[in-house]
N, C-alpha and C. Protein backbone atom coordinates (compact mmCIF):
# COMPACT_ATOMS: atom_id res chain seq x y z
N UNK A 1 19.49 -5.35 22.30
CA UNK A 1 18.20 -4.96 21.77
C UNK A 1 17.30 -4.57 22.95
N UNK A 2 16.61 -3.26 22.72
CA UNK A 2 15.58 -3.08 23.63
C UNK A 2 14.08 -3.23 23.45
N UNK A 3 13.74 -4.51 24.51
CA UNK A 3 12.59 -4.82 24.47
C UNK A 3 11.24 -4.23 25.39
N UNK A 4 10.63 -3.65 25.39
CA UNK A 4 9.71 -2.81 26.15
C UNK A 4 7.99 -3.88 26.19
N UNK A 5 7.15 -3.94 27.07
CA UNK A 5 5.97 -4.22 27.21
C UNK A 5 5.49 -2.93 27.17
N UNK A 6 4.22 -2.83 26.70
CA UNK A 6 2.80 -1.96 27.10
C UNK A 6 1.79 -2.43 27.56
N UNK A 7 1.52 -2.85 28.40
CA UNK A 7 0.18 -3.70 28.93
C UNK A 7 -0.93 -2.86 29.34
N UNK A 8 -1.84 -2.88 28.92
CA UNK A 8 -3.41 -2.29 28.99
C UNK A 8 -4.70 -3.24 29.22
N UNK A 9 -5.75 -2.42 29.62
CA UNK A 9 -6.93 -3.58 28.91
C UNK A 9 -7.14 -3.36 27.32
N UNK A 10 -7.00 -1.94 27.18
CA UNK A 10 -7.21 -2.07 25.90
C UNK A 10 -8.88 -1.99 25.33
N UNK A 11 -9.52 -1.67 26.11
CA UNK A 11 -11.07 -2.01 26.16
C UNK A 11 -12.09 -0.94 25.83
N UNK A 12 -11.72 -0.24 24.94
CA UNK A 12 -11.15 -0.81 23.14
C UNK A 12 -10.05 0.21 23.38
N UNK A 13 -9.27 -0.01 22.39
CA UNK A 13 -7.60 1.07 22.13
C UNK A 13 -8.90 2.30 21.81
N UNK A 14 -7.54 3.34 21.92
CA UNK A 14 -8.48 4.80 21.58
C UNK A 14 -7.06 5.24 20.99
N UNK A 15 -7.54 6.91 20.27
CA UNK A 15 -6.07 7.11 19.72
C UNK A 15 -4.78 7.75 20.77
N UNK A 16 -5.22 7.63 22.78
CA UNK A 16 -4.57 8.47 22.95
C UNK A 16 -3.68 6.63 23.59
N UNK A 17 -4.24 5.76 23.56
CA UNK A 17 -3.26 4.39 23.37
C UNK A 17 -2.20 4.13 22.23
N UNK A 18 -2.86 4.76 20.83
CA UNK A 18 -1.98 4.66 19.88
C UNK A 18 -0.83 5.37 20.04
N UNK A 19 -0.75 6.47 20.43
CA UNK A 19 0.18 7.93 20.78
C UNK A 19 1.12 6.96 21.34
N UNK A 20 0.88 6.28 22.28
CA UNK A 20 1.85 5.79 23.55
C UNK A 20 2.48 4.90 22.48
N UNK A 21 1.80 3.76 21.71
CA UNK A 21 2.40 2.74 20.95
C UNK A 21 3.56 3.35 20.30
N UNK A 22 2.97 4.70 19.25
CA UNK A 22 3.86 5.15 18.53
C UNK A 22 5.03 6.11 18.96
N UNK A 23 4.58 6.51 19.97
CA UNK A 23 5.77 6.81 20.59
C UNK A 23 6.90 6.36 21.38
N UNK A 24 6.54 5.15 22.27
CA UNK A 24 7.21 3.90 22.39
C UNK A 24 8.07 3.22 20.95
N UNK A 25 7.23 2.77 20.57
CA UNK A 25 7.82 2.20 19.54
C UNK A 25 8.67 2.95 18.38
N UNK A 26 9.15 4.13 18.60
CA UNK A 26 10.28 5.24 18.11
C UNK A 26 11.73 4.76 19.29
N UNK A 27 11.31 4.95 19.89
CA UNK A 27 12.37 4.71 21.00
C UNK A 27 13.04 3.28 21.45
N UNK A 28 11.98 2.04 20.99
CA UNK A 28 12.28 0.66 22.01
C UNK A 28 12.46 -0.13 20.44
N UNK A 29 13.53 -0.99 20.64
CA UNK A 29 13.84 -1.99 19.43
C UNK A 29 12.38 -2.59 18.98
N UNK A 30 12.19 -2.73 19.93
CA UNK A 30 10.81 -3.77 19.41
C UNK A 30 9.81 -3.83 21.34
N UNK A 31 8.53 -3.64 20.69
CA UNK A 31 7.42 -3.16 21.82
C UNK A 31 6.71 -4.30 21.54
N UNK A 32 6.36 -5.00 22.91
CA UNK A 32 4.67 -5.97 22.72
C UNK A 32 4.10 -4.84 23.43
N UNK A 33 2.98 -4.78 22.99
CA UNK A 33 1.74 -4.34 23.30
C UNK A 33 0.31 -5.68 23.56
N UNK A 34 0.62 -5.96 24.89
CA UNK A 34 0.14 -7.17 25.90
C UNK A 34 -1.62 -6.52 26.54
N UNK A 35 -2.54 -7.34 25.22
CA UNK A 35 -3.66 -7.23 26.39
C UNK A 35 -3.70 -7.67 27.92
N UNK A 36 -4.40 -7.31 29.03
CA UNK A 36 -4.02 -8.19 30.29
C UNK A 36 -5.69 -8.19 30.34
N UNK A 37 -6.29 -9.36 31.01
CA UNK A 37 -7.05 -9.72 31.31
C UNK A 37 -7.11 -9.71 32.75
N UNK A 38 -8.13 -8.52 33.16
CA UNK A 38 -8.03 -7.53 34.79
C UNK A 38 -9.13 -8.19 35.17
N UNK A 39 -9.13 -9.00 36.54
CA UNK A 39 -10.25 -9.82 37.12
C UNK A 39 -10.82 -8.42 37.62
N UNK A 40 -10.55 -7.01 37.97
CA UNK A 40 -11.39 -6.26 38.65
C UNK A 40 -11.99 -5.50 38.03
N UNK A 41 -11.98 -5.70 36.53
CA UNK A 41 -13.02 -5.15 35.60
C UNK A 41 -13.62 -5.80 34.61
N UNK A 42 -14.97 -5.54 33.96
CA UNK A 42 -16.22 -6.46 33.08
C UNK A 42 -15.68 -6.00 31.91
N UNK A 43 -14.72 -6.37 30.82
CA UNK A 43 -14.36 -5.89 29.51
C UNK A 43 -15.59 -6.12 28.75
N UNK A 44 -15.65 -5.12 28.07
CA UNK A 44 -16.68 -5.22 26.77
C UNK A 44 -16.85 -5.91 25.70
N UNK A 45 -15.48 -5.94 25.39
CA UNK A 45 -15.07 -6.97 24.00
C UNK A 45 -13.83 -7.99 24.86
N UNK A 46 -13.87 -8.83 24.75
CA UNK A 46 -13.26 -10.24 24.81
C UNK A 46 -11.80 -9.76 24.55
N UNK A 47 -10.71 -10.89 24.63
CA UNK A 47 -9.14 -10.99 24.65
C UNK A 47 -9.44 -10.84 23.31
N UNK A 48 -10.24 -11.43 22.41
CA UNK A 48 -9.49 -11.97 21.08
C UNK A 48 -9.69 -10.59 20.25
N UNK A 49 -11.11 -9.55 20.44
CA UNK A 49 -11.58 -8.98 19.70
C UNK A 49 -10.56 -7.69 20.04
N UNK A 50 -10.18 -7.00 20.99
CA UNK A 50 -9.16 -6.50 21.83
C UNK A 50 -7.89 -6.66 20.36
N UNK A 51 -7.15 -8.18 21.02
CA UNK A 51 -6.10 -8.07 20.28
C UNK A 51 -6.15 -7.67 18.77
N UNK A 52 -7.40 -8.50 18.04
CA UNK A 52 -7.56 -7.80 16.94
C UNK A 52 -7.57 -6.65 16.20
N UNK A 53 -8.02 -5.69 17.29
CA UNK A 53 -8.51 -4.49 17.33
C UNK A 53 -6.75 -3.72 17.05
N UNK A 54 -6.13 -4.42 17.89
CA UNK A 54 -4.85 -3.71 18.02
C UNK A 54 -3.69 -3.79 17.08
N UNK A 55 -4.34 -5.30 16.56
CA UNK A 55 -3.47 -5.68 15.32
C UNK A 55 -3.98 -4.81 14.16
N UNK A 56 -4.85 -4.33 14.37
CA UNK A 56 -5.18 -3.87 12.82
C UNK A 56 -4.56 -2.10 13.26
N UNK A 57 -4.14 -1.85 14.14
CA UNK A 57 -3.71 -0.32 14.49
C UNK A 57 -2.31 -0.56 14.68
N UNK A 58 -1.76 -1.42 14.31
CA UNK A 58 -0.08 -1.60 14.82
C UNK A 58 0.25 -2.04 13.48
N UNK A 59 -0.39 -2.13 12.70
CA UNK A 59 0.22 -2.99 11.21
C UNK A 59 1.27 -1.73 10.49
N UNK A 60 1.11 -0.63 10.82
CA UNK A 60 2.43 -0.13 10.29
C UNK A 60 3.78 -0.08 10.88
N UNK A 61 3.07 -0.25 12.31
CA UNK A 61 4.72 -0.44 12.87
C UNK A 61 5.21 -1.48 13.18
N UNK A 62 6.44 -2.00 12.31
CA UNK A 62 6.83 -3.49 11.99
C UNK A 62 7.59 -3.74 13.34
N UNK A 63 8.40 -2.92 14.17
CA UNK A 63 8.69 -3.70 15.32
C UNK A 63 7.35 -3.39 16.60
N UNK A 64 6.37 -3.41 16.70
CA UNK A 64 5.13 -3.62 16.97
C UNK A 64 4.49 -4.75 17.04
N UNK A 65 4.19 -5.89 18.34
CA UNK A 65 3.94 -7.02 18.61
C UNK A 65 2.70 -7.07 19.36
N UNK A 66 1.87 -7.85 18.78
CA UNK A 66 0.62 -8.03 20.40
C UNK A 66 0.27 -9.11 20.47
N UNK A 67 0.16 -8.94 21.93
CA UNK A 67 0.15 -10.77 22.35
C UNK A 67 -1.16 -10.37 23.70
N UNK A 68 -1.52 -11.02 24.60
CA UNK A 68 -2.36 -11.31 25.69
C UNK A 68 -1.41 -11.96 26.85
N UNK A 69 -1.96 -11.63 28.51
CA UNK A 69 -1.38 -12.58 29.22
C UNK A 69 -2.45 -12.68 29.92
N UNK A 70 -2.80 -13.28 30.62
CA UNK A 70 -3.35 -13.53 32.04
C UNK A 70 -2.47 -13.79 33.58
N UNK A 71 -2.54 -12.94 34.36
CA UNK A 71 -2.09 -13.55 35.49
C UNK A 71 -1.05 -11.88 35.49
N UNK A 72 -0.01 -12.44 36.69
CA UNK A 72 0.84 -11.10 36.82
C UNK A 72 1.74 -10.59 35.71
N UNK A 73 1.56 -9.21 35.65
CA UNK A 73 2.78 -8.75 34.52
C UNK A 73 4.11 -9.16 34.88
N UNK A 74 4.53 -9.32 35.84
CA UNK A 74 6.32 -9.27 35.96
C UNK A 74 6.40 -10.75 35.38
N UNK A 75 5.42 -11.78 35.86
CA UNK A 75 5.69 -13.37 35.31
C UNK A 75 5.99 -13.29 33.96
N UNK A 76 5.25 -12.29 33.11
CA UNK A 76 4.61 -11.95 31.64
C UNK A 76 6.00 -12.02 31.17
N UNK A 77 6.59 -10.76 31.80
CA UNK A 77 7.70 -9.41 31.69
C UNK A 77 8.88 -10.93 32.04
N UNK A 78 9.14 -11.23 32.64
CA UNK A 78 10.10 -12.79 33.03
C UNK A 78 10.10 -13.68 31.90
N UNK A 79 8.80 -13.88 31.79
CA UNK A 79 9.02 -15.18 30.74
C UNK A 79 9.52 -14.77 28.98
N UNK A 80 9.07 -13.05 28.66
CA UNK A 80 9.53 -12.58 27.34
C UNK A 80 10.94 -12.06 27.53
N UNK A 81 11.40 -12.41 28.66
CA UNK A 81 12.90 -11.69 28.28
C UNK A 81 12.78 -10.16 28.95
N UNK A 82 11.88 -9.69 29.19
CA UNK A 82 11.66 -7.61 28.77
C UNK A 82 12.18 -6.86 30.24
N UNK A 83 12.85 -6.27 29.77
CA UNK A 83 13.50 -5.65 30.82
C UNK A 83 12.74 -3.91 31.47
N UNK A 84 11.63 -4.00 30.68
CA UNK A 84 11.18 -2.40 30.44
C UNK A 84 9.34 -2.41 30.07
N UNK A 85 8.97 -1.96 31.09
CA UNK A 85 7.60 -1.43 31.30
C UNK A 85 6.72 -0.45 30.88
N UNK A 86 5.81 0.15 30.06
CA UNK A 86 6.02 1.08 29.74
C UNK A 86 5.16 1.09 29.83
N UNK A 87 3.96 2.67 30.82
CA UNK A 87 2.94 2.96 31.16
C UNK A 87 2.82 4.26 31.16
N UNK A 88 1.20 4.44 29.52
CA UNK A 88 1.33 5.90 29.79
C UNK A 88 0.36 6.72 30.82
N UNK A 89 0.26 8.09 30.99
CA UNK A 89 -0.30 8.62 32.01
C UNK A 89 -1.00 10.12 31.69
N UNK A 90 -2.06 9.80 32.02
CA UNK A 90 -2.82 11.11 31.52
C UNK A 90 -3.21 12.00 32.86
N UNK A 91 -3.02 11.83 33.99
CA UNK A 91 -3.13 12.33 35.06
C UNK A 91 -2.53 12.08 36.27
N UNK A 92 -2.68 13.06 37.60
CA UNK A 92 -2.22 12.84 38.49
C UNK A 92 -2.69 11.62 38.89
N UNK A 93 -3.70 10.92 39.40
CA UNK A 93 -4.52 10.18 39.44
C UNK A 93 -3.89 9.39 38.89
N UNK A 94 -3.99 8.69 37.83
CA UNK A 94 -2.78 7.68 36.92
C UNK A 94 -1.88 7.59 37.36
N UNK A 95 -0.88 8.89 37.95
CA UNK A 95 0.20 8.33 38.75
C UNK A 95 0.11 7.92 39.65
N UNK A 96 -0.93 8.39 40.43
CA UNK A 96 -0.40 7.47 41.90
C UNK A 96 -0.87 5.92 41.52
N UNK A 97 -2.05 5.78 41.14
CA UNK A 97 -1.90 4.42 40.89
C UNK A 97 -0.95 3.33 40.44
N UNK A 98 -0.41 3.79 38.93
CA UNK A 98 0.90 3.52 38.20
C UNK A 98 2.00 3.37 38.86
N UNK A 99 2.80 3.94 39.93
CA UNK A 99 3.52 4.48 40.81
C UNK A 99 3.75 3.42 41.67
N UNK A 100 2.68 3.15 42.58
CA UNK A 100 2.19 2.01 43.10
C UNK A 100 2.59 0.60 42.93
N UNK A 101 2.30 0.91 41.81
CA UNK A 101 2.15 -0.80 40.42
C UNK A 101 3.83 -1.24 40.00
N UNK A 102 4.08 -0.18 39.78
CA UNK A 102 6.04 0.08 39.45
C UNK A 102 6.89 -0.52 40.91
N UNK A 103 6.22 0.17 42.32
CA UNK A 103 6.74 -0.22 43.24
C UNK A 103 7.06 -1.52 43.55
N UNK A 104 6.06 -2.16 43.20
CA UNK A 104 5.27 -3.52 43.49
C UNK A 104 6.28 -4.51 42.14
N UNK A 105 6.14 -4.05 41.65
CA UNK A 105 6.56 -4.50 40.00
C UNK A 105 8.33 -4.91 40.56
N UNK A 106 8.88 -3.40 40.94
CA UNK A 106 10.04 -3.35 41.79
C UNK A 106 10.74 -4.36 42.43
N UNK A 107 9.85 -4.63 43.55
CA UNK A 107 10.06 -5.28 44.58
C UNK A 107 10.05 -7.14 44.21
N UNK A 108 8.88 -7.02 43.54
CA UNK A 108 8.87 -8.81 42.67
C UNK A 108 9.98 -8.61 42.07
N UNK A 109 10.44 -7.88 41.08
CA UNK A 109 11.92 -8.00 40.19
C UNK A 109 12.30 -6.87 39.82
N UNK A 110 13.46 -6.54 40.33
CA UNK A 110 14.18 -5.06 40.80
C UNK A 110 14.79 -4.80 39.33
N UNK A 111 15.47 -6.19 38.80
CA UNK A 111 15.64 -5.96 36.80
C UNK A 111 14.68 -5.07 36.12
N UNK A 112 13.29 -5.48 36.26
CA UNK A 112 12.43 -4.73 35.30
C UNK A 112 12.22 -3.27 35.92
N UNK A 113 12.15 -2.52 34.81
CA UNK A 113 12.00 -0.91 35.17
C UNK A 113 10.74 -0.42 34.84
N UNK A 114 10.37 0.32 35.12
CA UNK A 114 8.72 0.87 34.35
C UNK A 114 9.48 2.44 34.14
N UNK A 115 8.78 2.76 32.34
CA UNK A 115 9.16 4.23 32.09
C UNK A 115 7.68 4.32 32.21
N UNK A 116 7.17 5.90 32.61
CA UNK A 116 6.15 6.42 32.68
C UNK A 116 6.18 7.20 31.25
N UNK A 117 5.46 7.52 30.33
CA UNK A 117 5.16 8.40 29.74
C UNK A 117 4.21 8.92 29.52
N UNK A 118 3.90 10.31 29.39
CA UNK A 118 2.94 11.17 29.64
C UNK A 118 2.57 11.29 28.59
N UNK A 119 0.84 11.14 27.92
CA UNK A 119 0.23 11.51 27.10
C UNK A 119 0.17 12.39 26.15
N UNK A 120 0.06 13.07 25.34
CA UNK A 120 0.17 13.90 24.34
C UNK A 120 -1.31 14.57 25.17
N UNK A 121 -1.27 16.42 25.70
CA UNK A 121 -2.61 16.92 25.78
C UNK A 121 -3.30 16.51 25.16
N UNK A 122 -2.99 16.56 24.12
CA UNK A 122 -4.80 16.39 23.14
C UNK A 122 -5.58 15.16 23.44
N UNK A 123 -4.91 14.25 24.30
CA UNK A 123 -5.52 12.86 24.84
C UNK A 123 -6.00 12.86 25.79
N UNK A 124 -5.27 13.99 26.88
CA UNK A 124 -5.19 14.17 28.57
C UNK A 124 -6.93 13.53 29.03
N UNK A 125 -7.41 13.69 28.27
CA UNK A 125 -9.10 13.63 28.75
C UNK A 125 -9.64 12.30 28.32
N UNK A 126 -9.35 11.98 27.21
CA UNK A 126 -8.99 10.50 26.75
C UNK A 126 -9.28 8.58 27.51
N UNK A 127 -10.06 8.24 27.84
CA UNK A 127 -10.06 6.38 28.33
C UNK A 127 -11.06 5.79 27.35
N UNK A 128 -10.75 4.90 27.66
CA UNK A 128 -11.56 3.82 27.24
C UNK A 128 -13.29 3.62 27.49
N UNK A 129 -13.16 4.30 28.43
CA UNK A 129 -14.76 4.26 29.24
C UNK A 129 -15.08 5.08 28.89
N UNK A 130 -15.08 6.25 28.94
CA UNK A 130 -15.57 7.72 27.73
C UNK A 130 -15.77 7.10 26.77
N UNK A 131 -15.06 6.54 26.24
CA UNK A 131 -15.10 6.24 24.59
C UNK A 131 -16.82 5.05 24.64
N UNK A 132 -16.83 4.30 24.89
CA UNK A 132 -17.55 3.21 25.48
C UNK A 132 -19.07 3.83 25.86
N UNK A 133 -18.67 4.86 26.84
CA UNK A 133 -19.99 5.57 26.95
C UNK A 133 -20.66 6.57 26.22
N UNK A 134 -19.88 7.26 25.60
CA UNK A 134 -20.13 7.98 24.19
C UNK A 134 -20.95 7.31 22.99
N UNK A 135 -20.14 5.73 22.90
CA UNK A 135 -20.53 5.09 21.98
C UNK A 135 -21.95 4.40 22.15
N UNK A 136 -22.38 3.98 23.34
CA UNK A 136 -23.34 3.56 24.27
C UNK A 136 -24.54 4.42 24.13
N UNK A 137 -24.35 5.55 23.84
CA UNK A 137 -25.54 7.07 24.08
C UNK A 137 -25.53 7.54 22.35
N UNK A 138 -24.65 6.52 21.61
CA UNK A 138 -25.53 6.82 20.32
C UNK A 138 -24.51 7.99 20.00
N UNK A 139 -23.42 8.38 20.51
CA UNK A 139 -22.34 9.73 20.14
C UNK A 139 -21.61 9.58 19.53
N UNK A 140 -20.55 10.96 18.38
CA UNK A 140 -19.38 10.54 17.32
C UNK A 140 -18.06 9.74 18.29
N UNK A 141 -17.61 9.16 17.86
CA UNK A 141 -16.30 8.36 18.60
C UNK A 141 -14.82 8.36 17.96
N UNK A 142 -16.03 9.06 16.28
CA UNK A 142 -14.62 8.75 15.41
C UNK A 142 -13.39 9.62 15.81
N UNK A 143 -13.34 11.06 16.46
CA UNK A 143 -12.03 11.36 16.87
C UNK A 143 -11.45 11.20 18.26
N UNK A 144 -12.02 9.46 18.51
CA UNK A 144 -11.44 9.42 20.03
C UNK A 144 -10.84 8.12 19.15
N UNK A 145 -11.12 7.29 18.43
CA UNK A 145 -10.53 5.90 18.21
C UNK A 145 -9.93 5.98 16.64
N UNK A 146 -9.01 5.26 16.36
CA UNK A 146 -8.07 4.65 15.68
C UNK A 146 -9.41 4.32 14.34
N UNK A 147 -9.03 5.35 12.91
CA UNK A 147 -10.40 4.82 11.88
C UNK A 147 -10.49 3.40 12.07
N UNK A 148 -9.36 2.85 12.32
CA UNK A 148 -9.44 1.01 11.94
C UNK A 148 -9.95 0.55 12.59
N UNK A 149 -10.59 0.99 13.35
CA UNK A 149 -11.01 0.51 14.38
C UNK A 149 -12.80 0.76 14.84
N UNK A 150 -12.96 2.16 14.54
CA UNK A 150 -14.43 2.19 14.58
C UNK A 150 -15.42 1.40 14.67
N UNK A 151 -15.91 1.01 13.07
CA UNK A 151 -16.76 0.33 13.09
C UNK A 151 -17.17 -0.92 14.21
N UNK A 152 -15.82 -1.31 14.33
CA UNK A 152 -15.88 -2.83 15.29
C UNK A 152 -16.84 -2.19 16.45
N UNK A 153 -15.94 -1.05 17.32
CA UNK A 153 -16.26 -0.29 18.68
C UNK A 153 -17.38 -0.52 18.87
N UNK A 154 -18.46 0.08 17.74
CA UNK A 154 -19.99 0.85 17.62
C UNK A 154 -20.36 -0.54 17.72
N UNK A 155 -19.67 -1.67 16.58
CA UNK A 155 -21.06 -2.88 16.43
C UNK A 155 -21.90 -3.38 17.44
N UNK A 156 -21.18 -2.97 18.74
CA UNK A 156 -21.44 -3.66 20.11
C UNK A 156 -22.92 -2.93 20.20
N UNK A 157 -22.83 -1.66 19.89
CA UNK A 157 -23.88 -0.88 20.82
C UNK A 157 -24.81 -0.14 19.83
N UNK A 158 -25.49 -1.46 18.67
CA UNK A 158 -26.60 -1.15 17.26
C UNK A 158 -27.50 -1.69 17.91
């Protein structure tokens, strides 16, 4: 069975996060999709509201899992068994960072692999922080995020 991670902040999912889920999750027996809790950034919404957020955008795809970790992914990636990384990428920029992270990922445990996959254009422009700041300035969001998800996004910023 192939088990794959997606780890993000997630801060909030948008639809070009869903793309990756659903396209992952065509390919991998069964995908967690792992909030991570990043000490080098101020999340907006909390672990719990996050995972929620994601559960209510993954409910059709039954091998589709979300869980949270804190601390390093490979420990994460070790302790579920997962042999497979999966990080998508909307730019050059993304890669080198990503790239980086895989190396590193590598070198702690040469087992786990990271697939890169590349965004669907229509996302290429696509984060979380756009979305966030859009929503922040009072702007439509609805064709950057997941309908199920909307309302929650905005409540922050009434």
């Amino acid at each position: 069975m192939t088990i794959a991670i997606y780890p993000g902040s997630f801060d909030p999912v948008t639809k070009g996060h869903l793309d990756i889920i659903i396209r992952s999750s065509k390919i991998m027996d069964h995908l967690i999709v792992a909030v991570l809790e990043n000490p080098r950034k101020v999340a907006s919404y909390n672990i719990e509201k996050r995972v929620e957020m994601l559960k209510l955008v993954t409910e059709p795809y039954p091998n589709v899992e979300v869980d949270y970790y804190k601390g390093l992914l490979i420990d994460y990636a070790e302790q579920k068994k997962i042999d497979i990384i999966v990080k998508g990428l909307r730019a050059i920029s993304d890669f080198e960072f990503e790239f980086q992270m895989a190396l590193v990922n590598q070198k702690l445990n040469p087992a786990i692999e990271t697939l890169f996959m590349m965004t669907n254009s229509k996302y290429s422009y696509l984060s979380s922080s756009i979305v966030k700041e859009i929503a922040a300035l009072g702007g439509d969001i609805s064709s950057l995020v997941p309908p199920e998800v909307h309302d929650i996004i905005i409540e922050i910023y009434k």
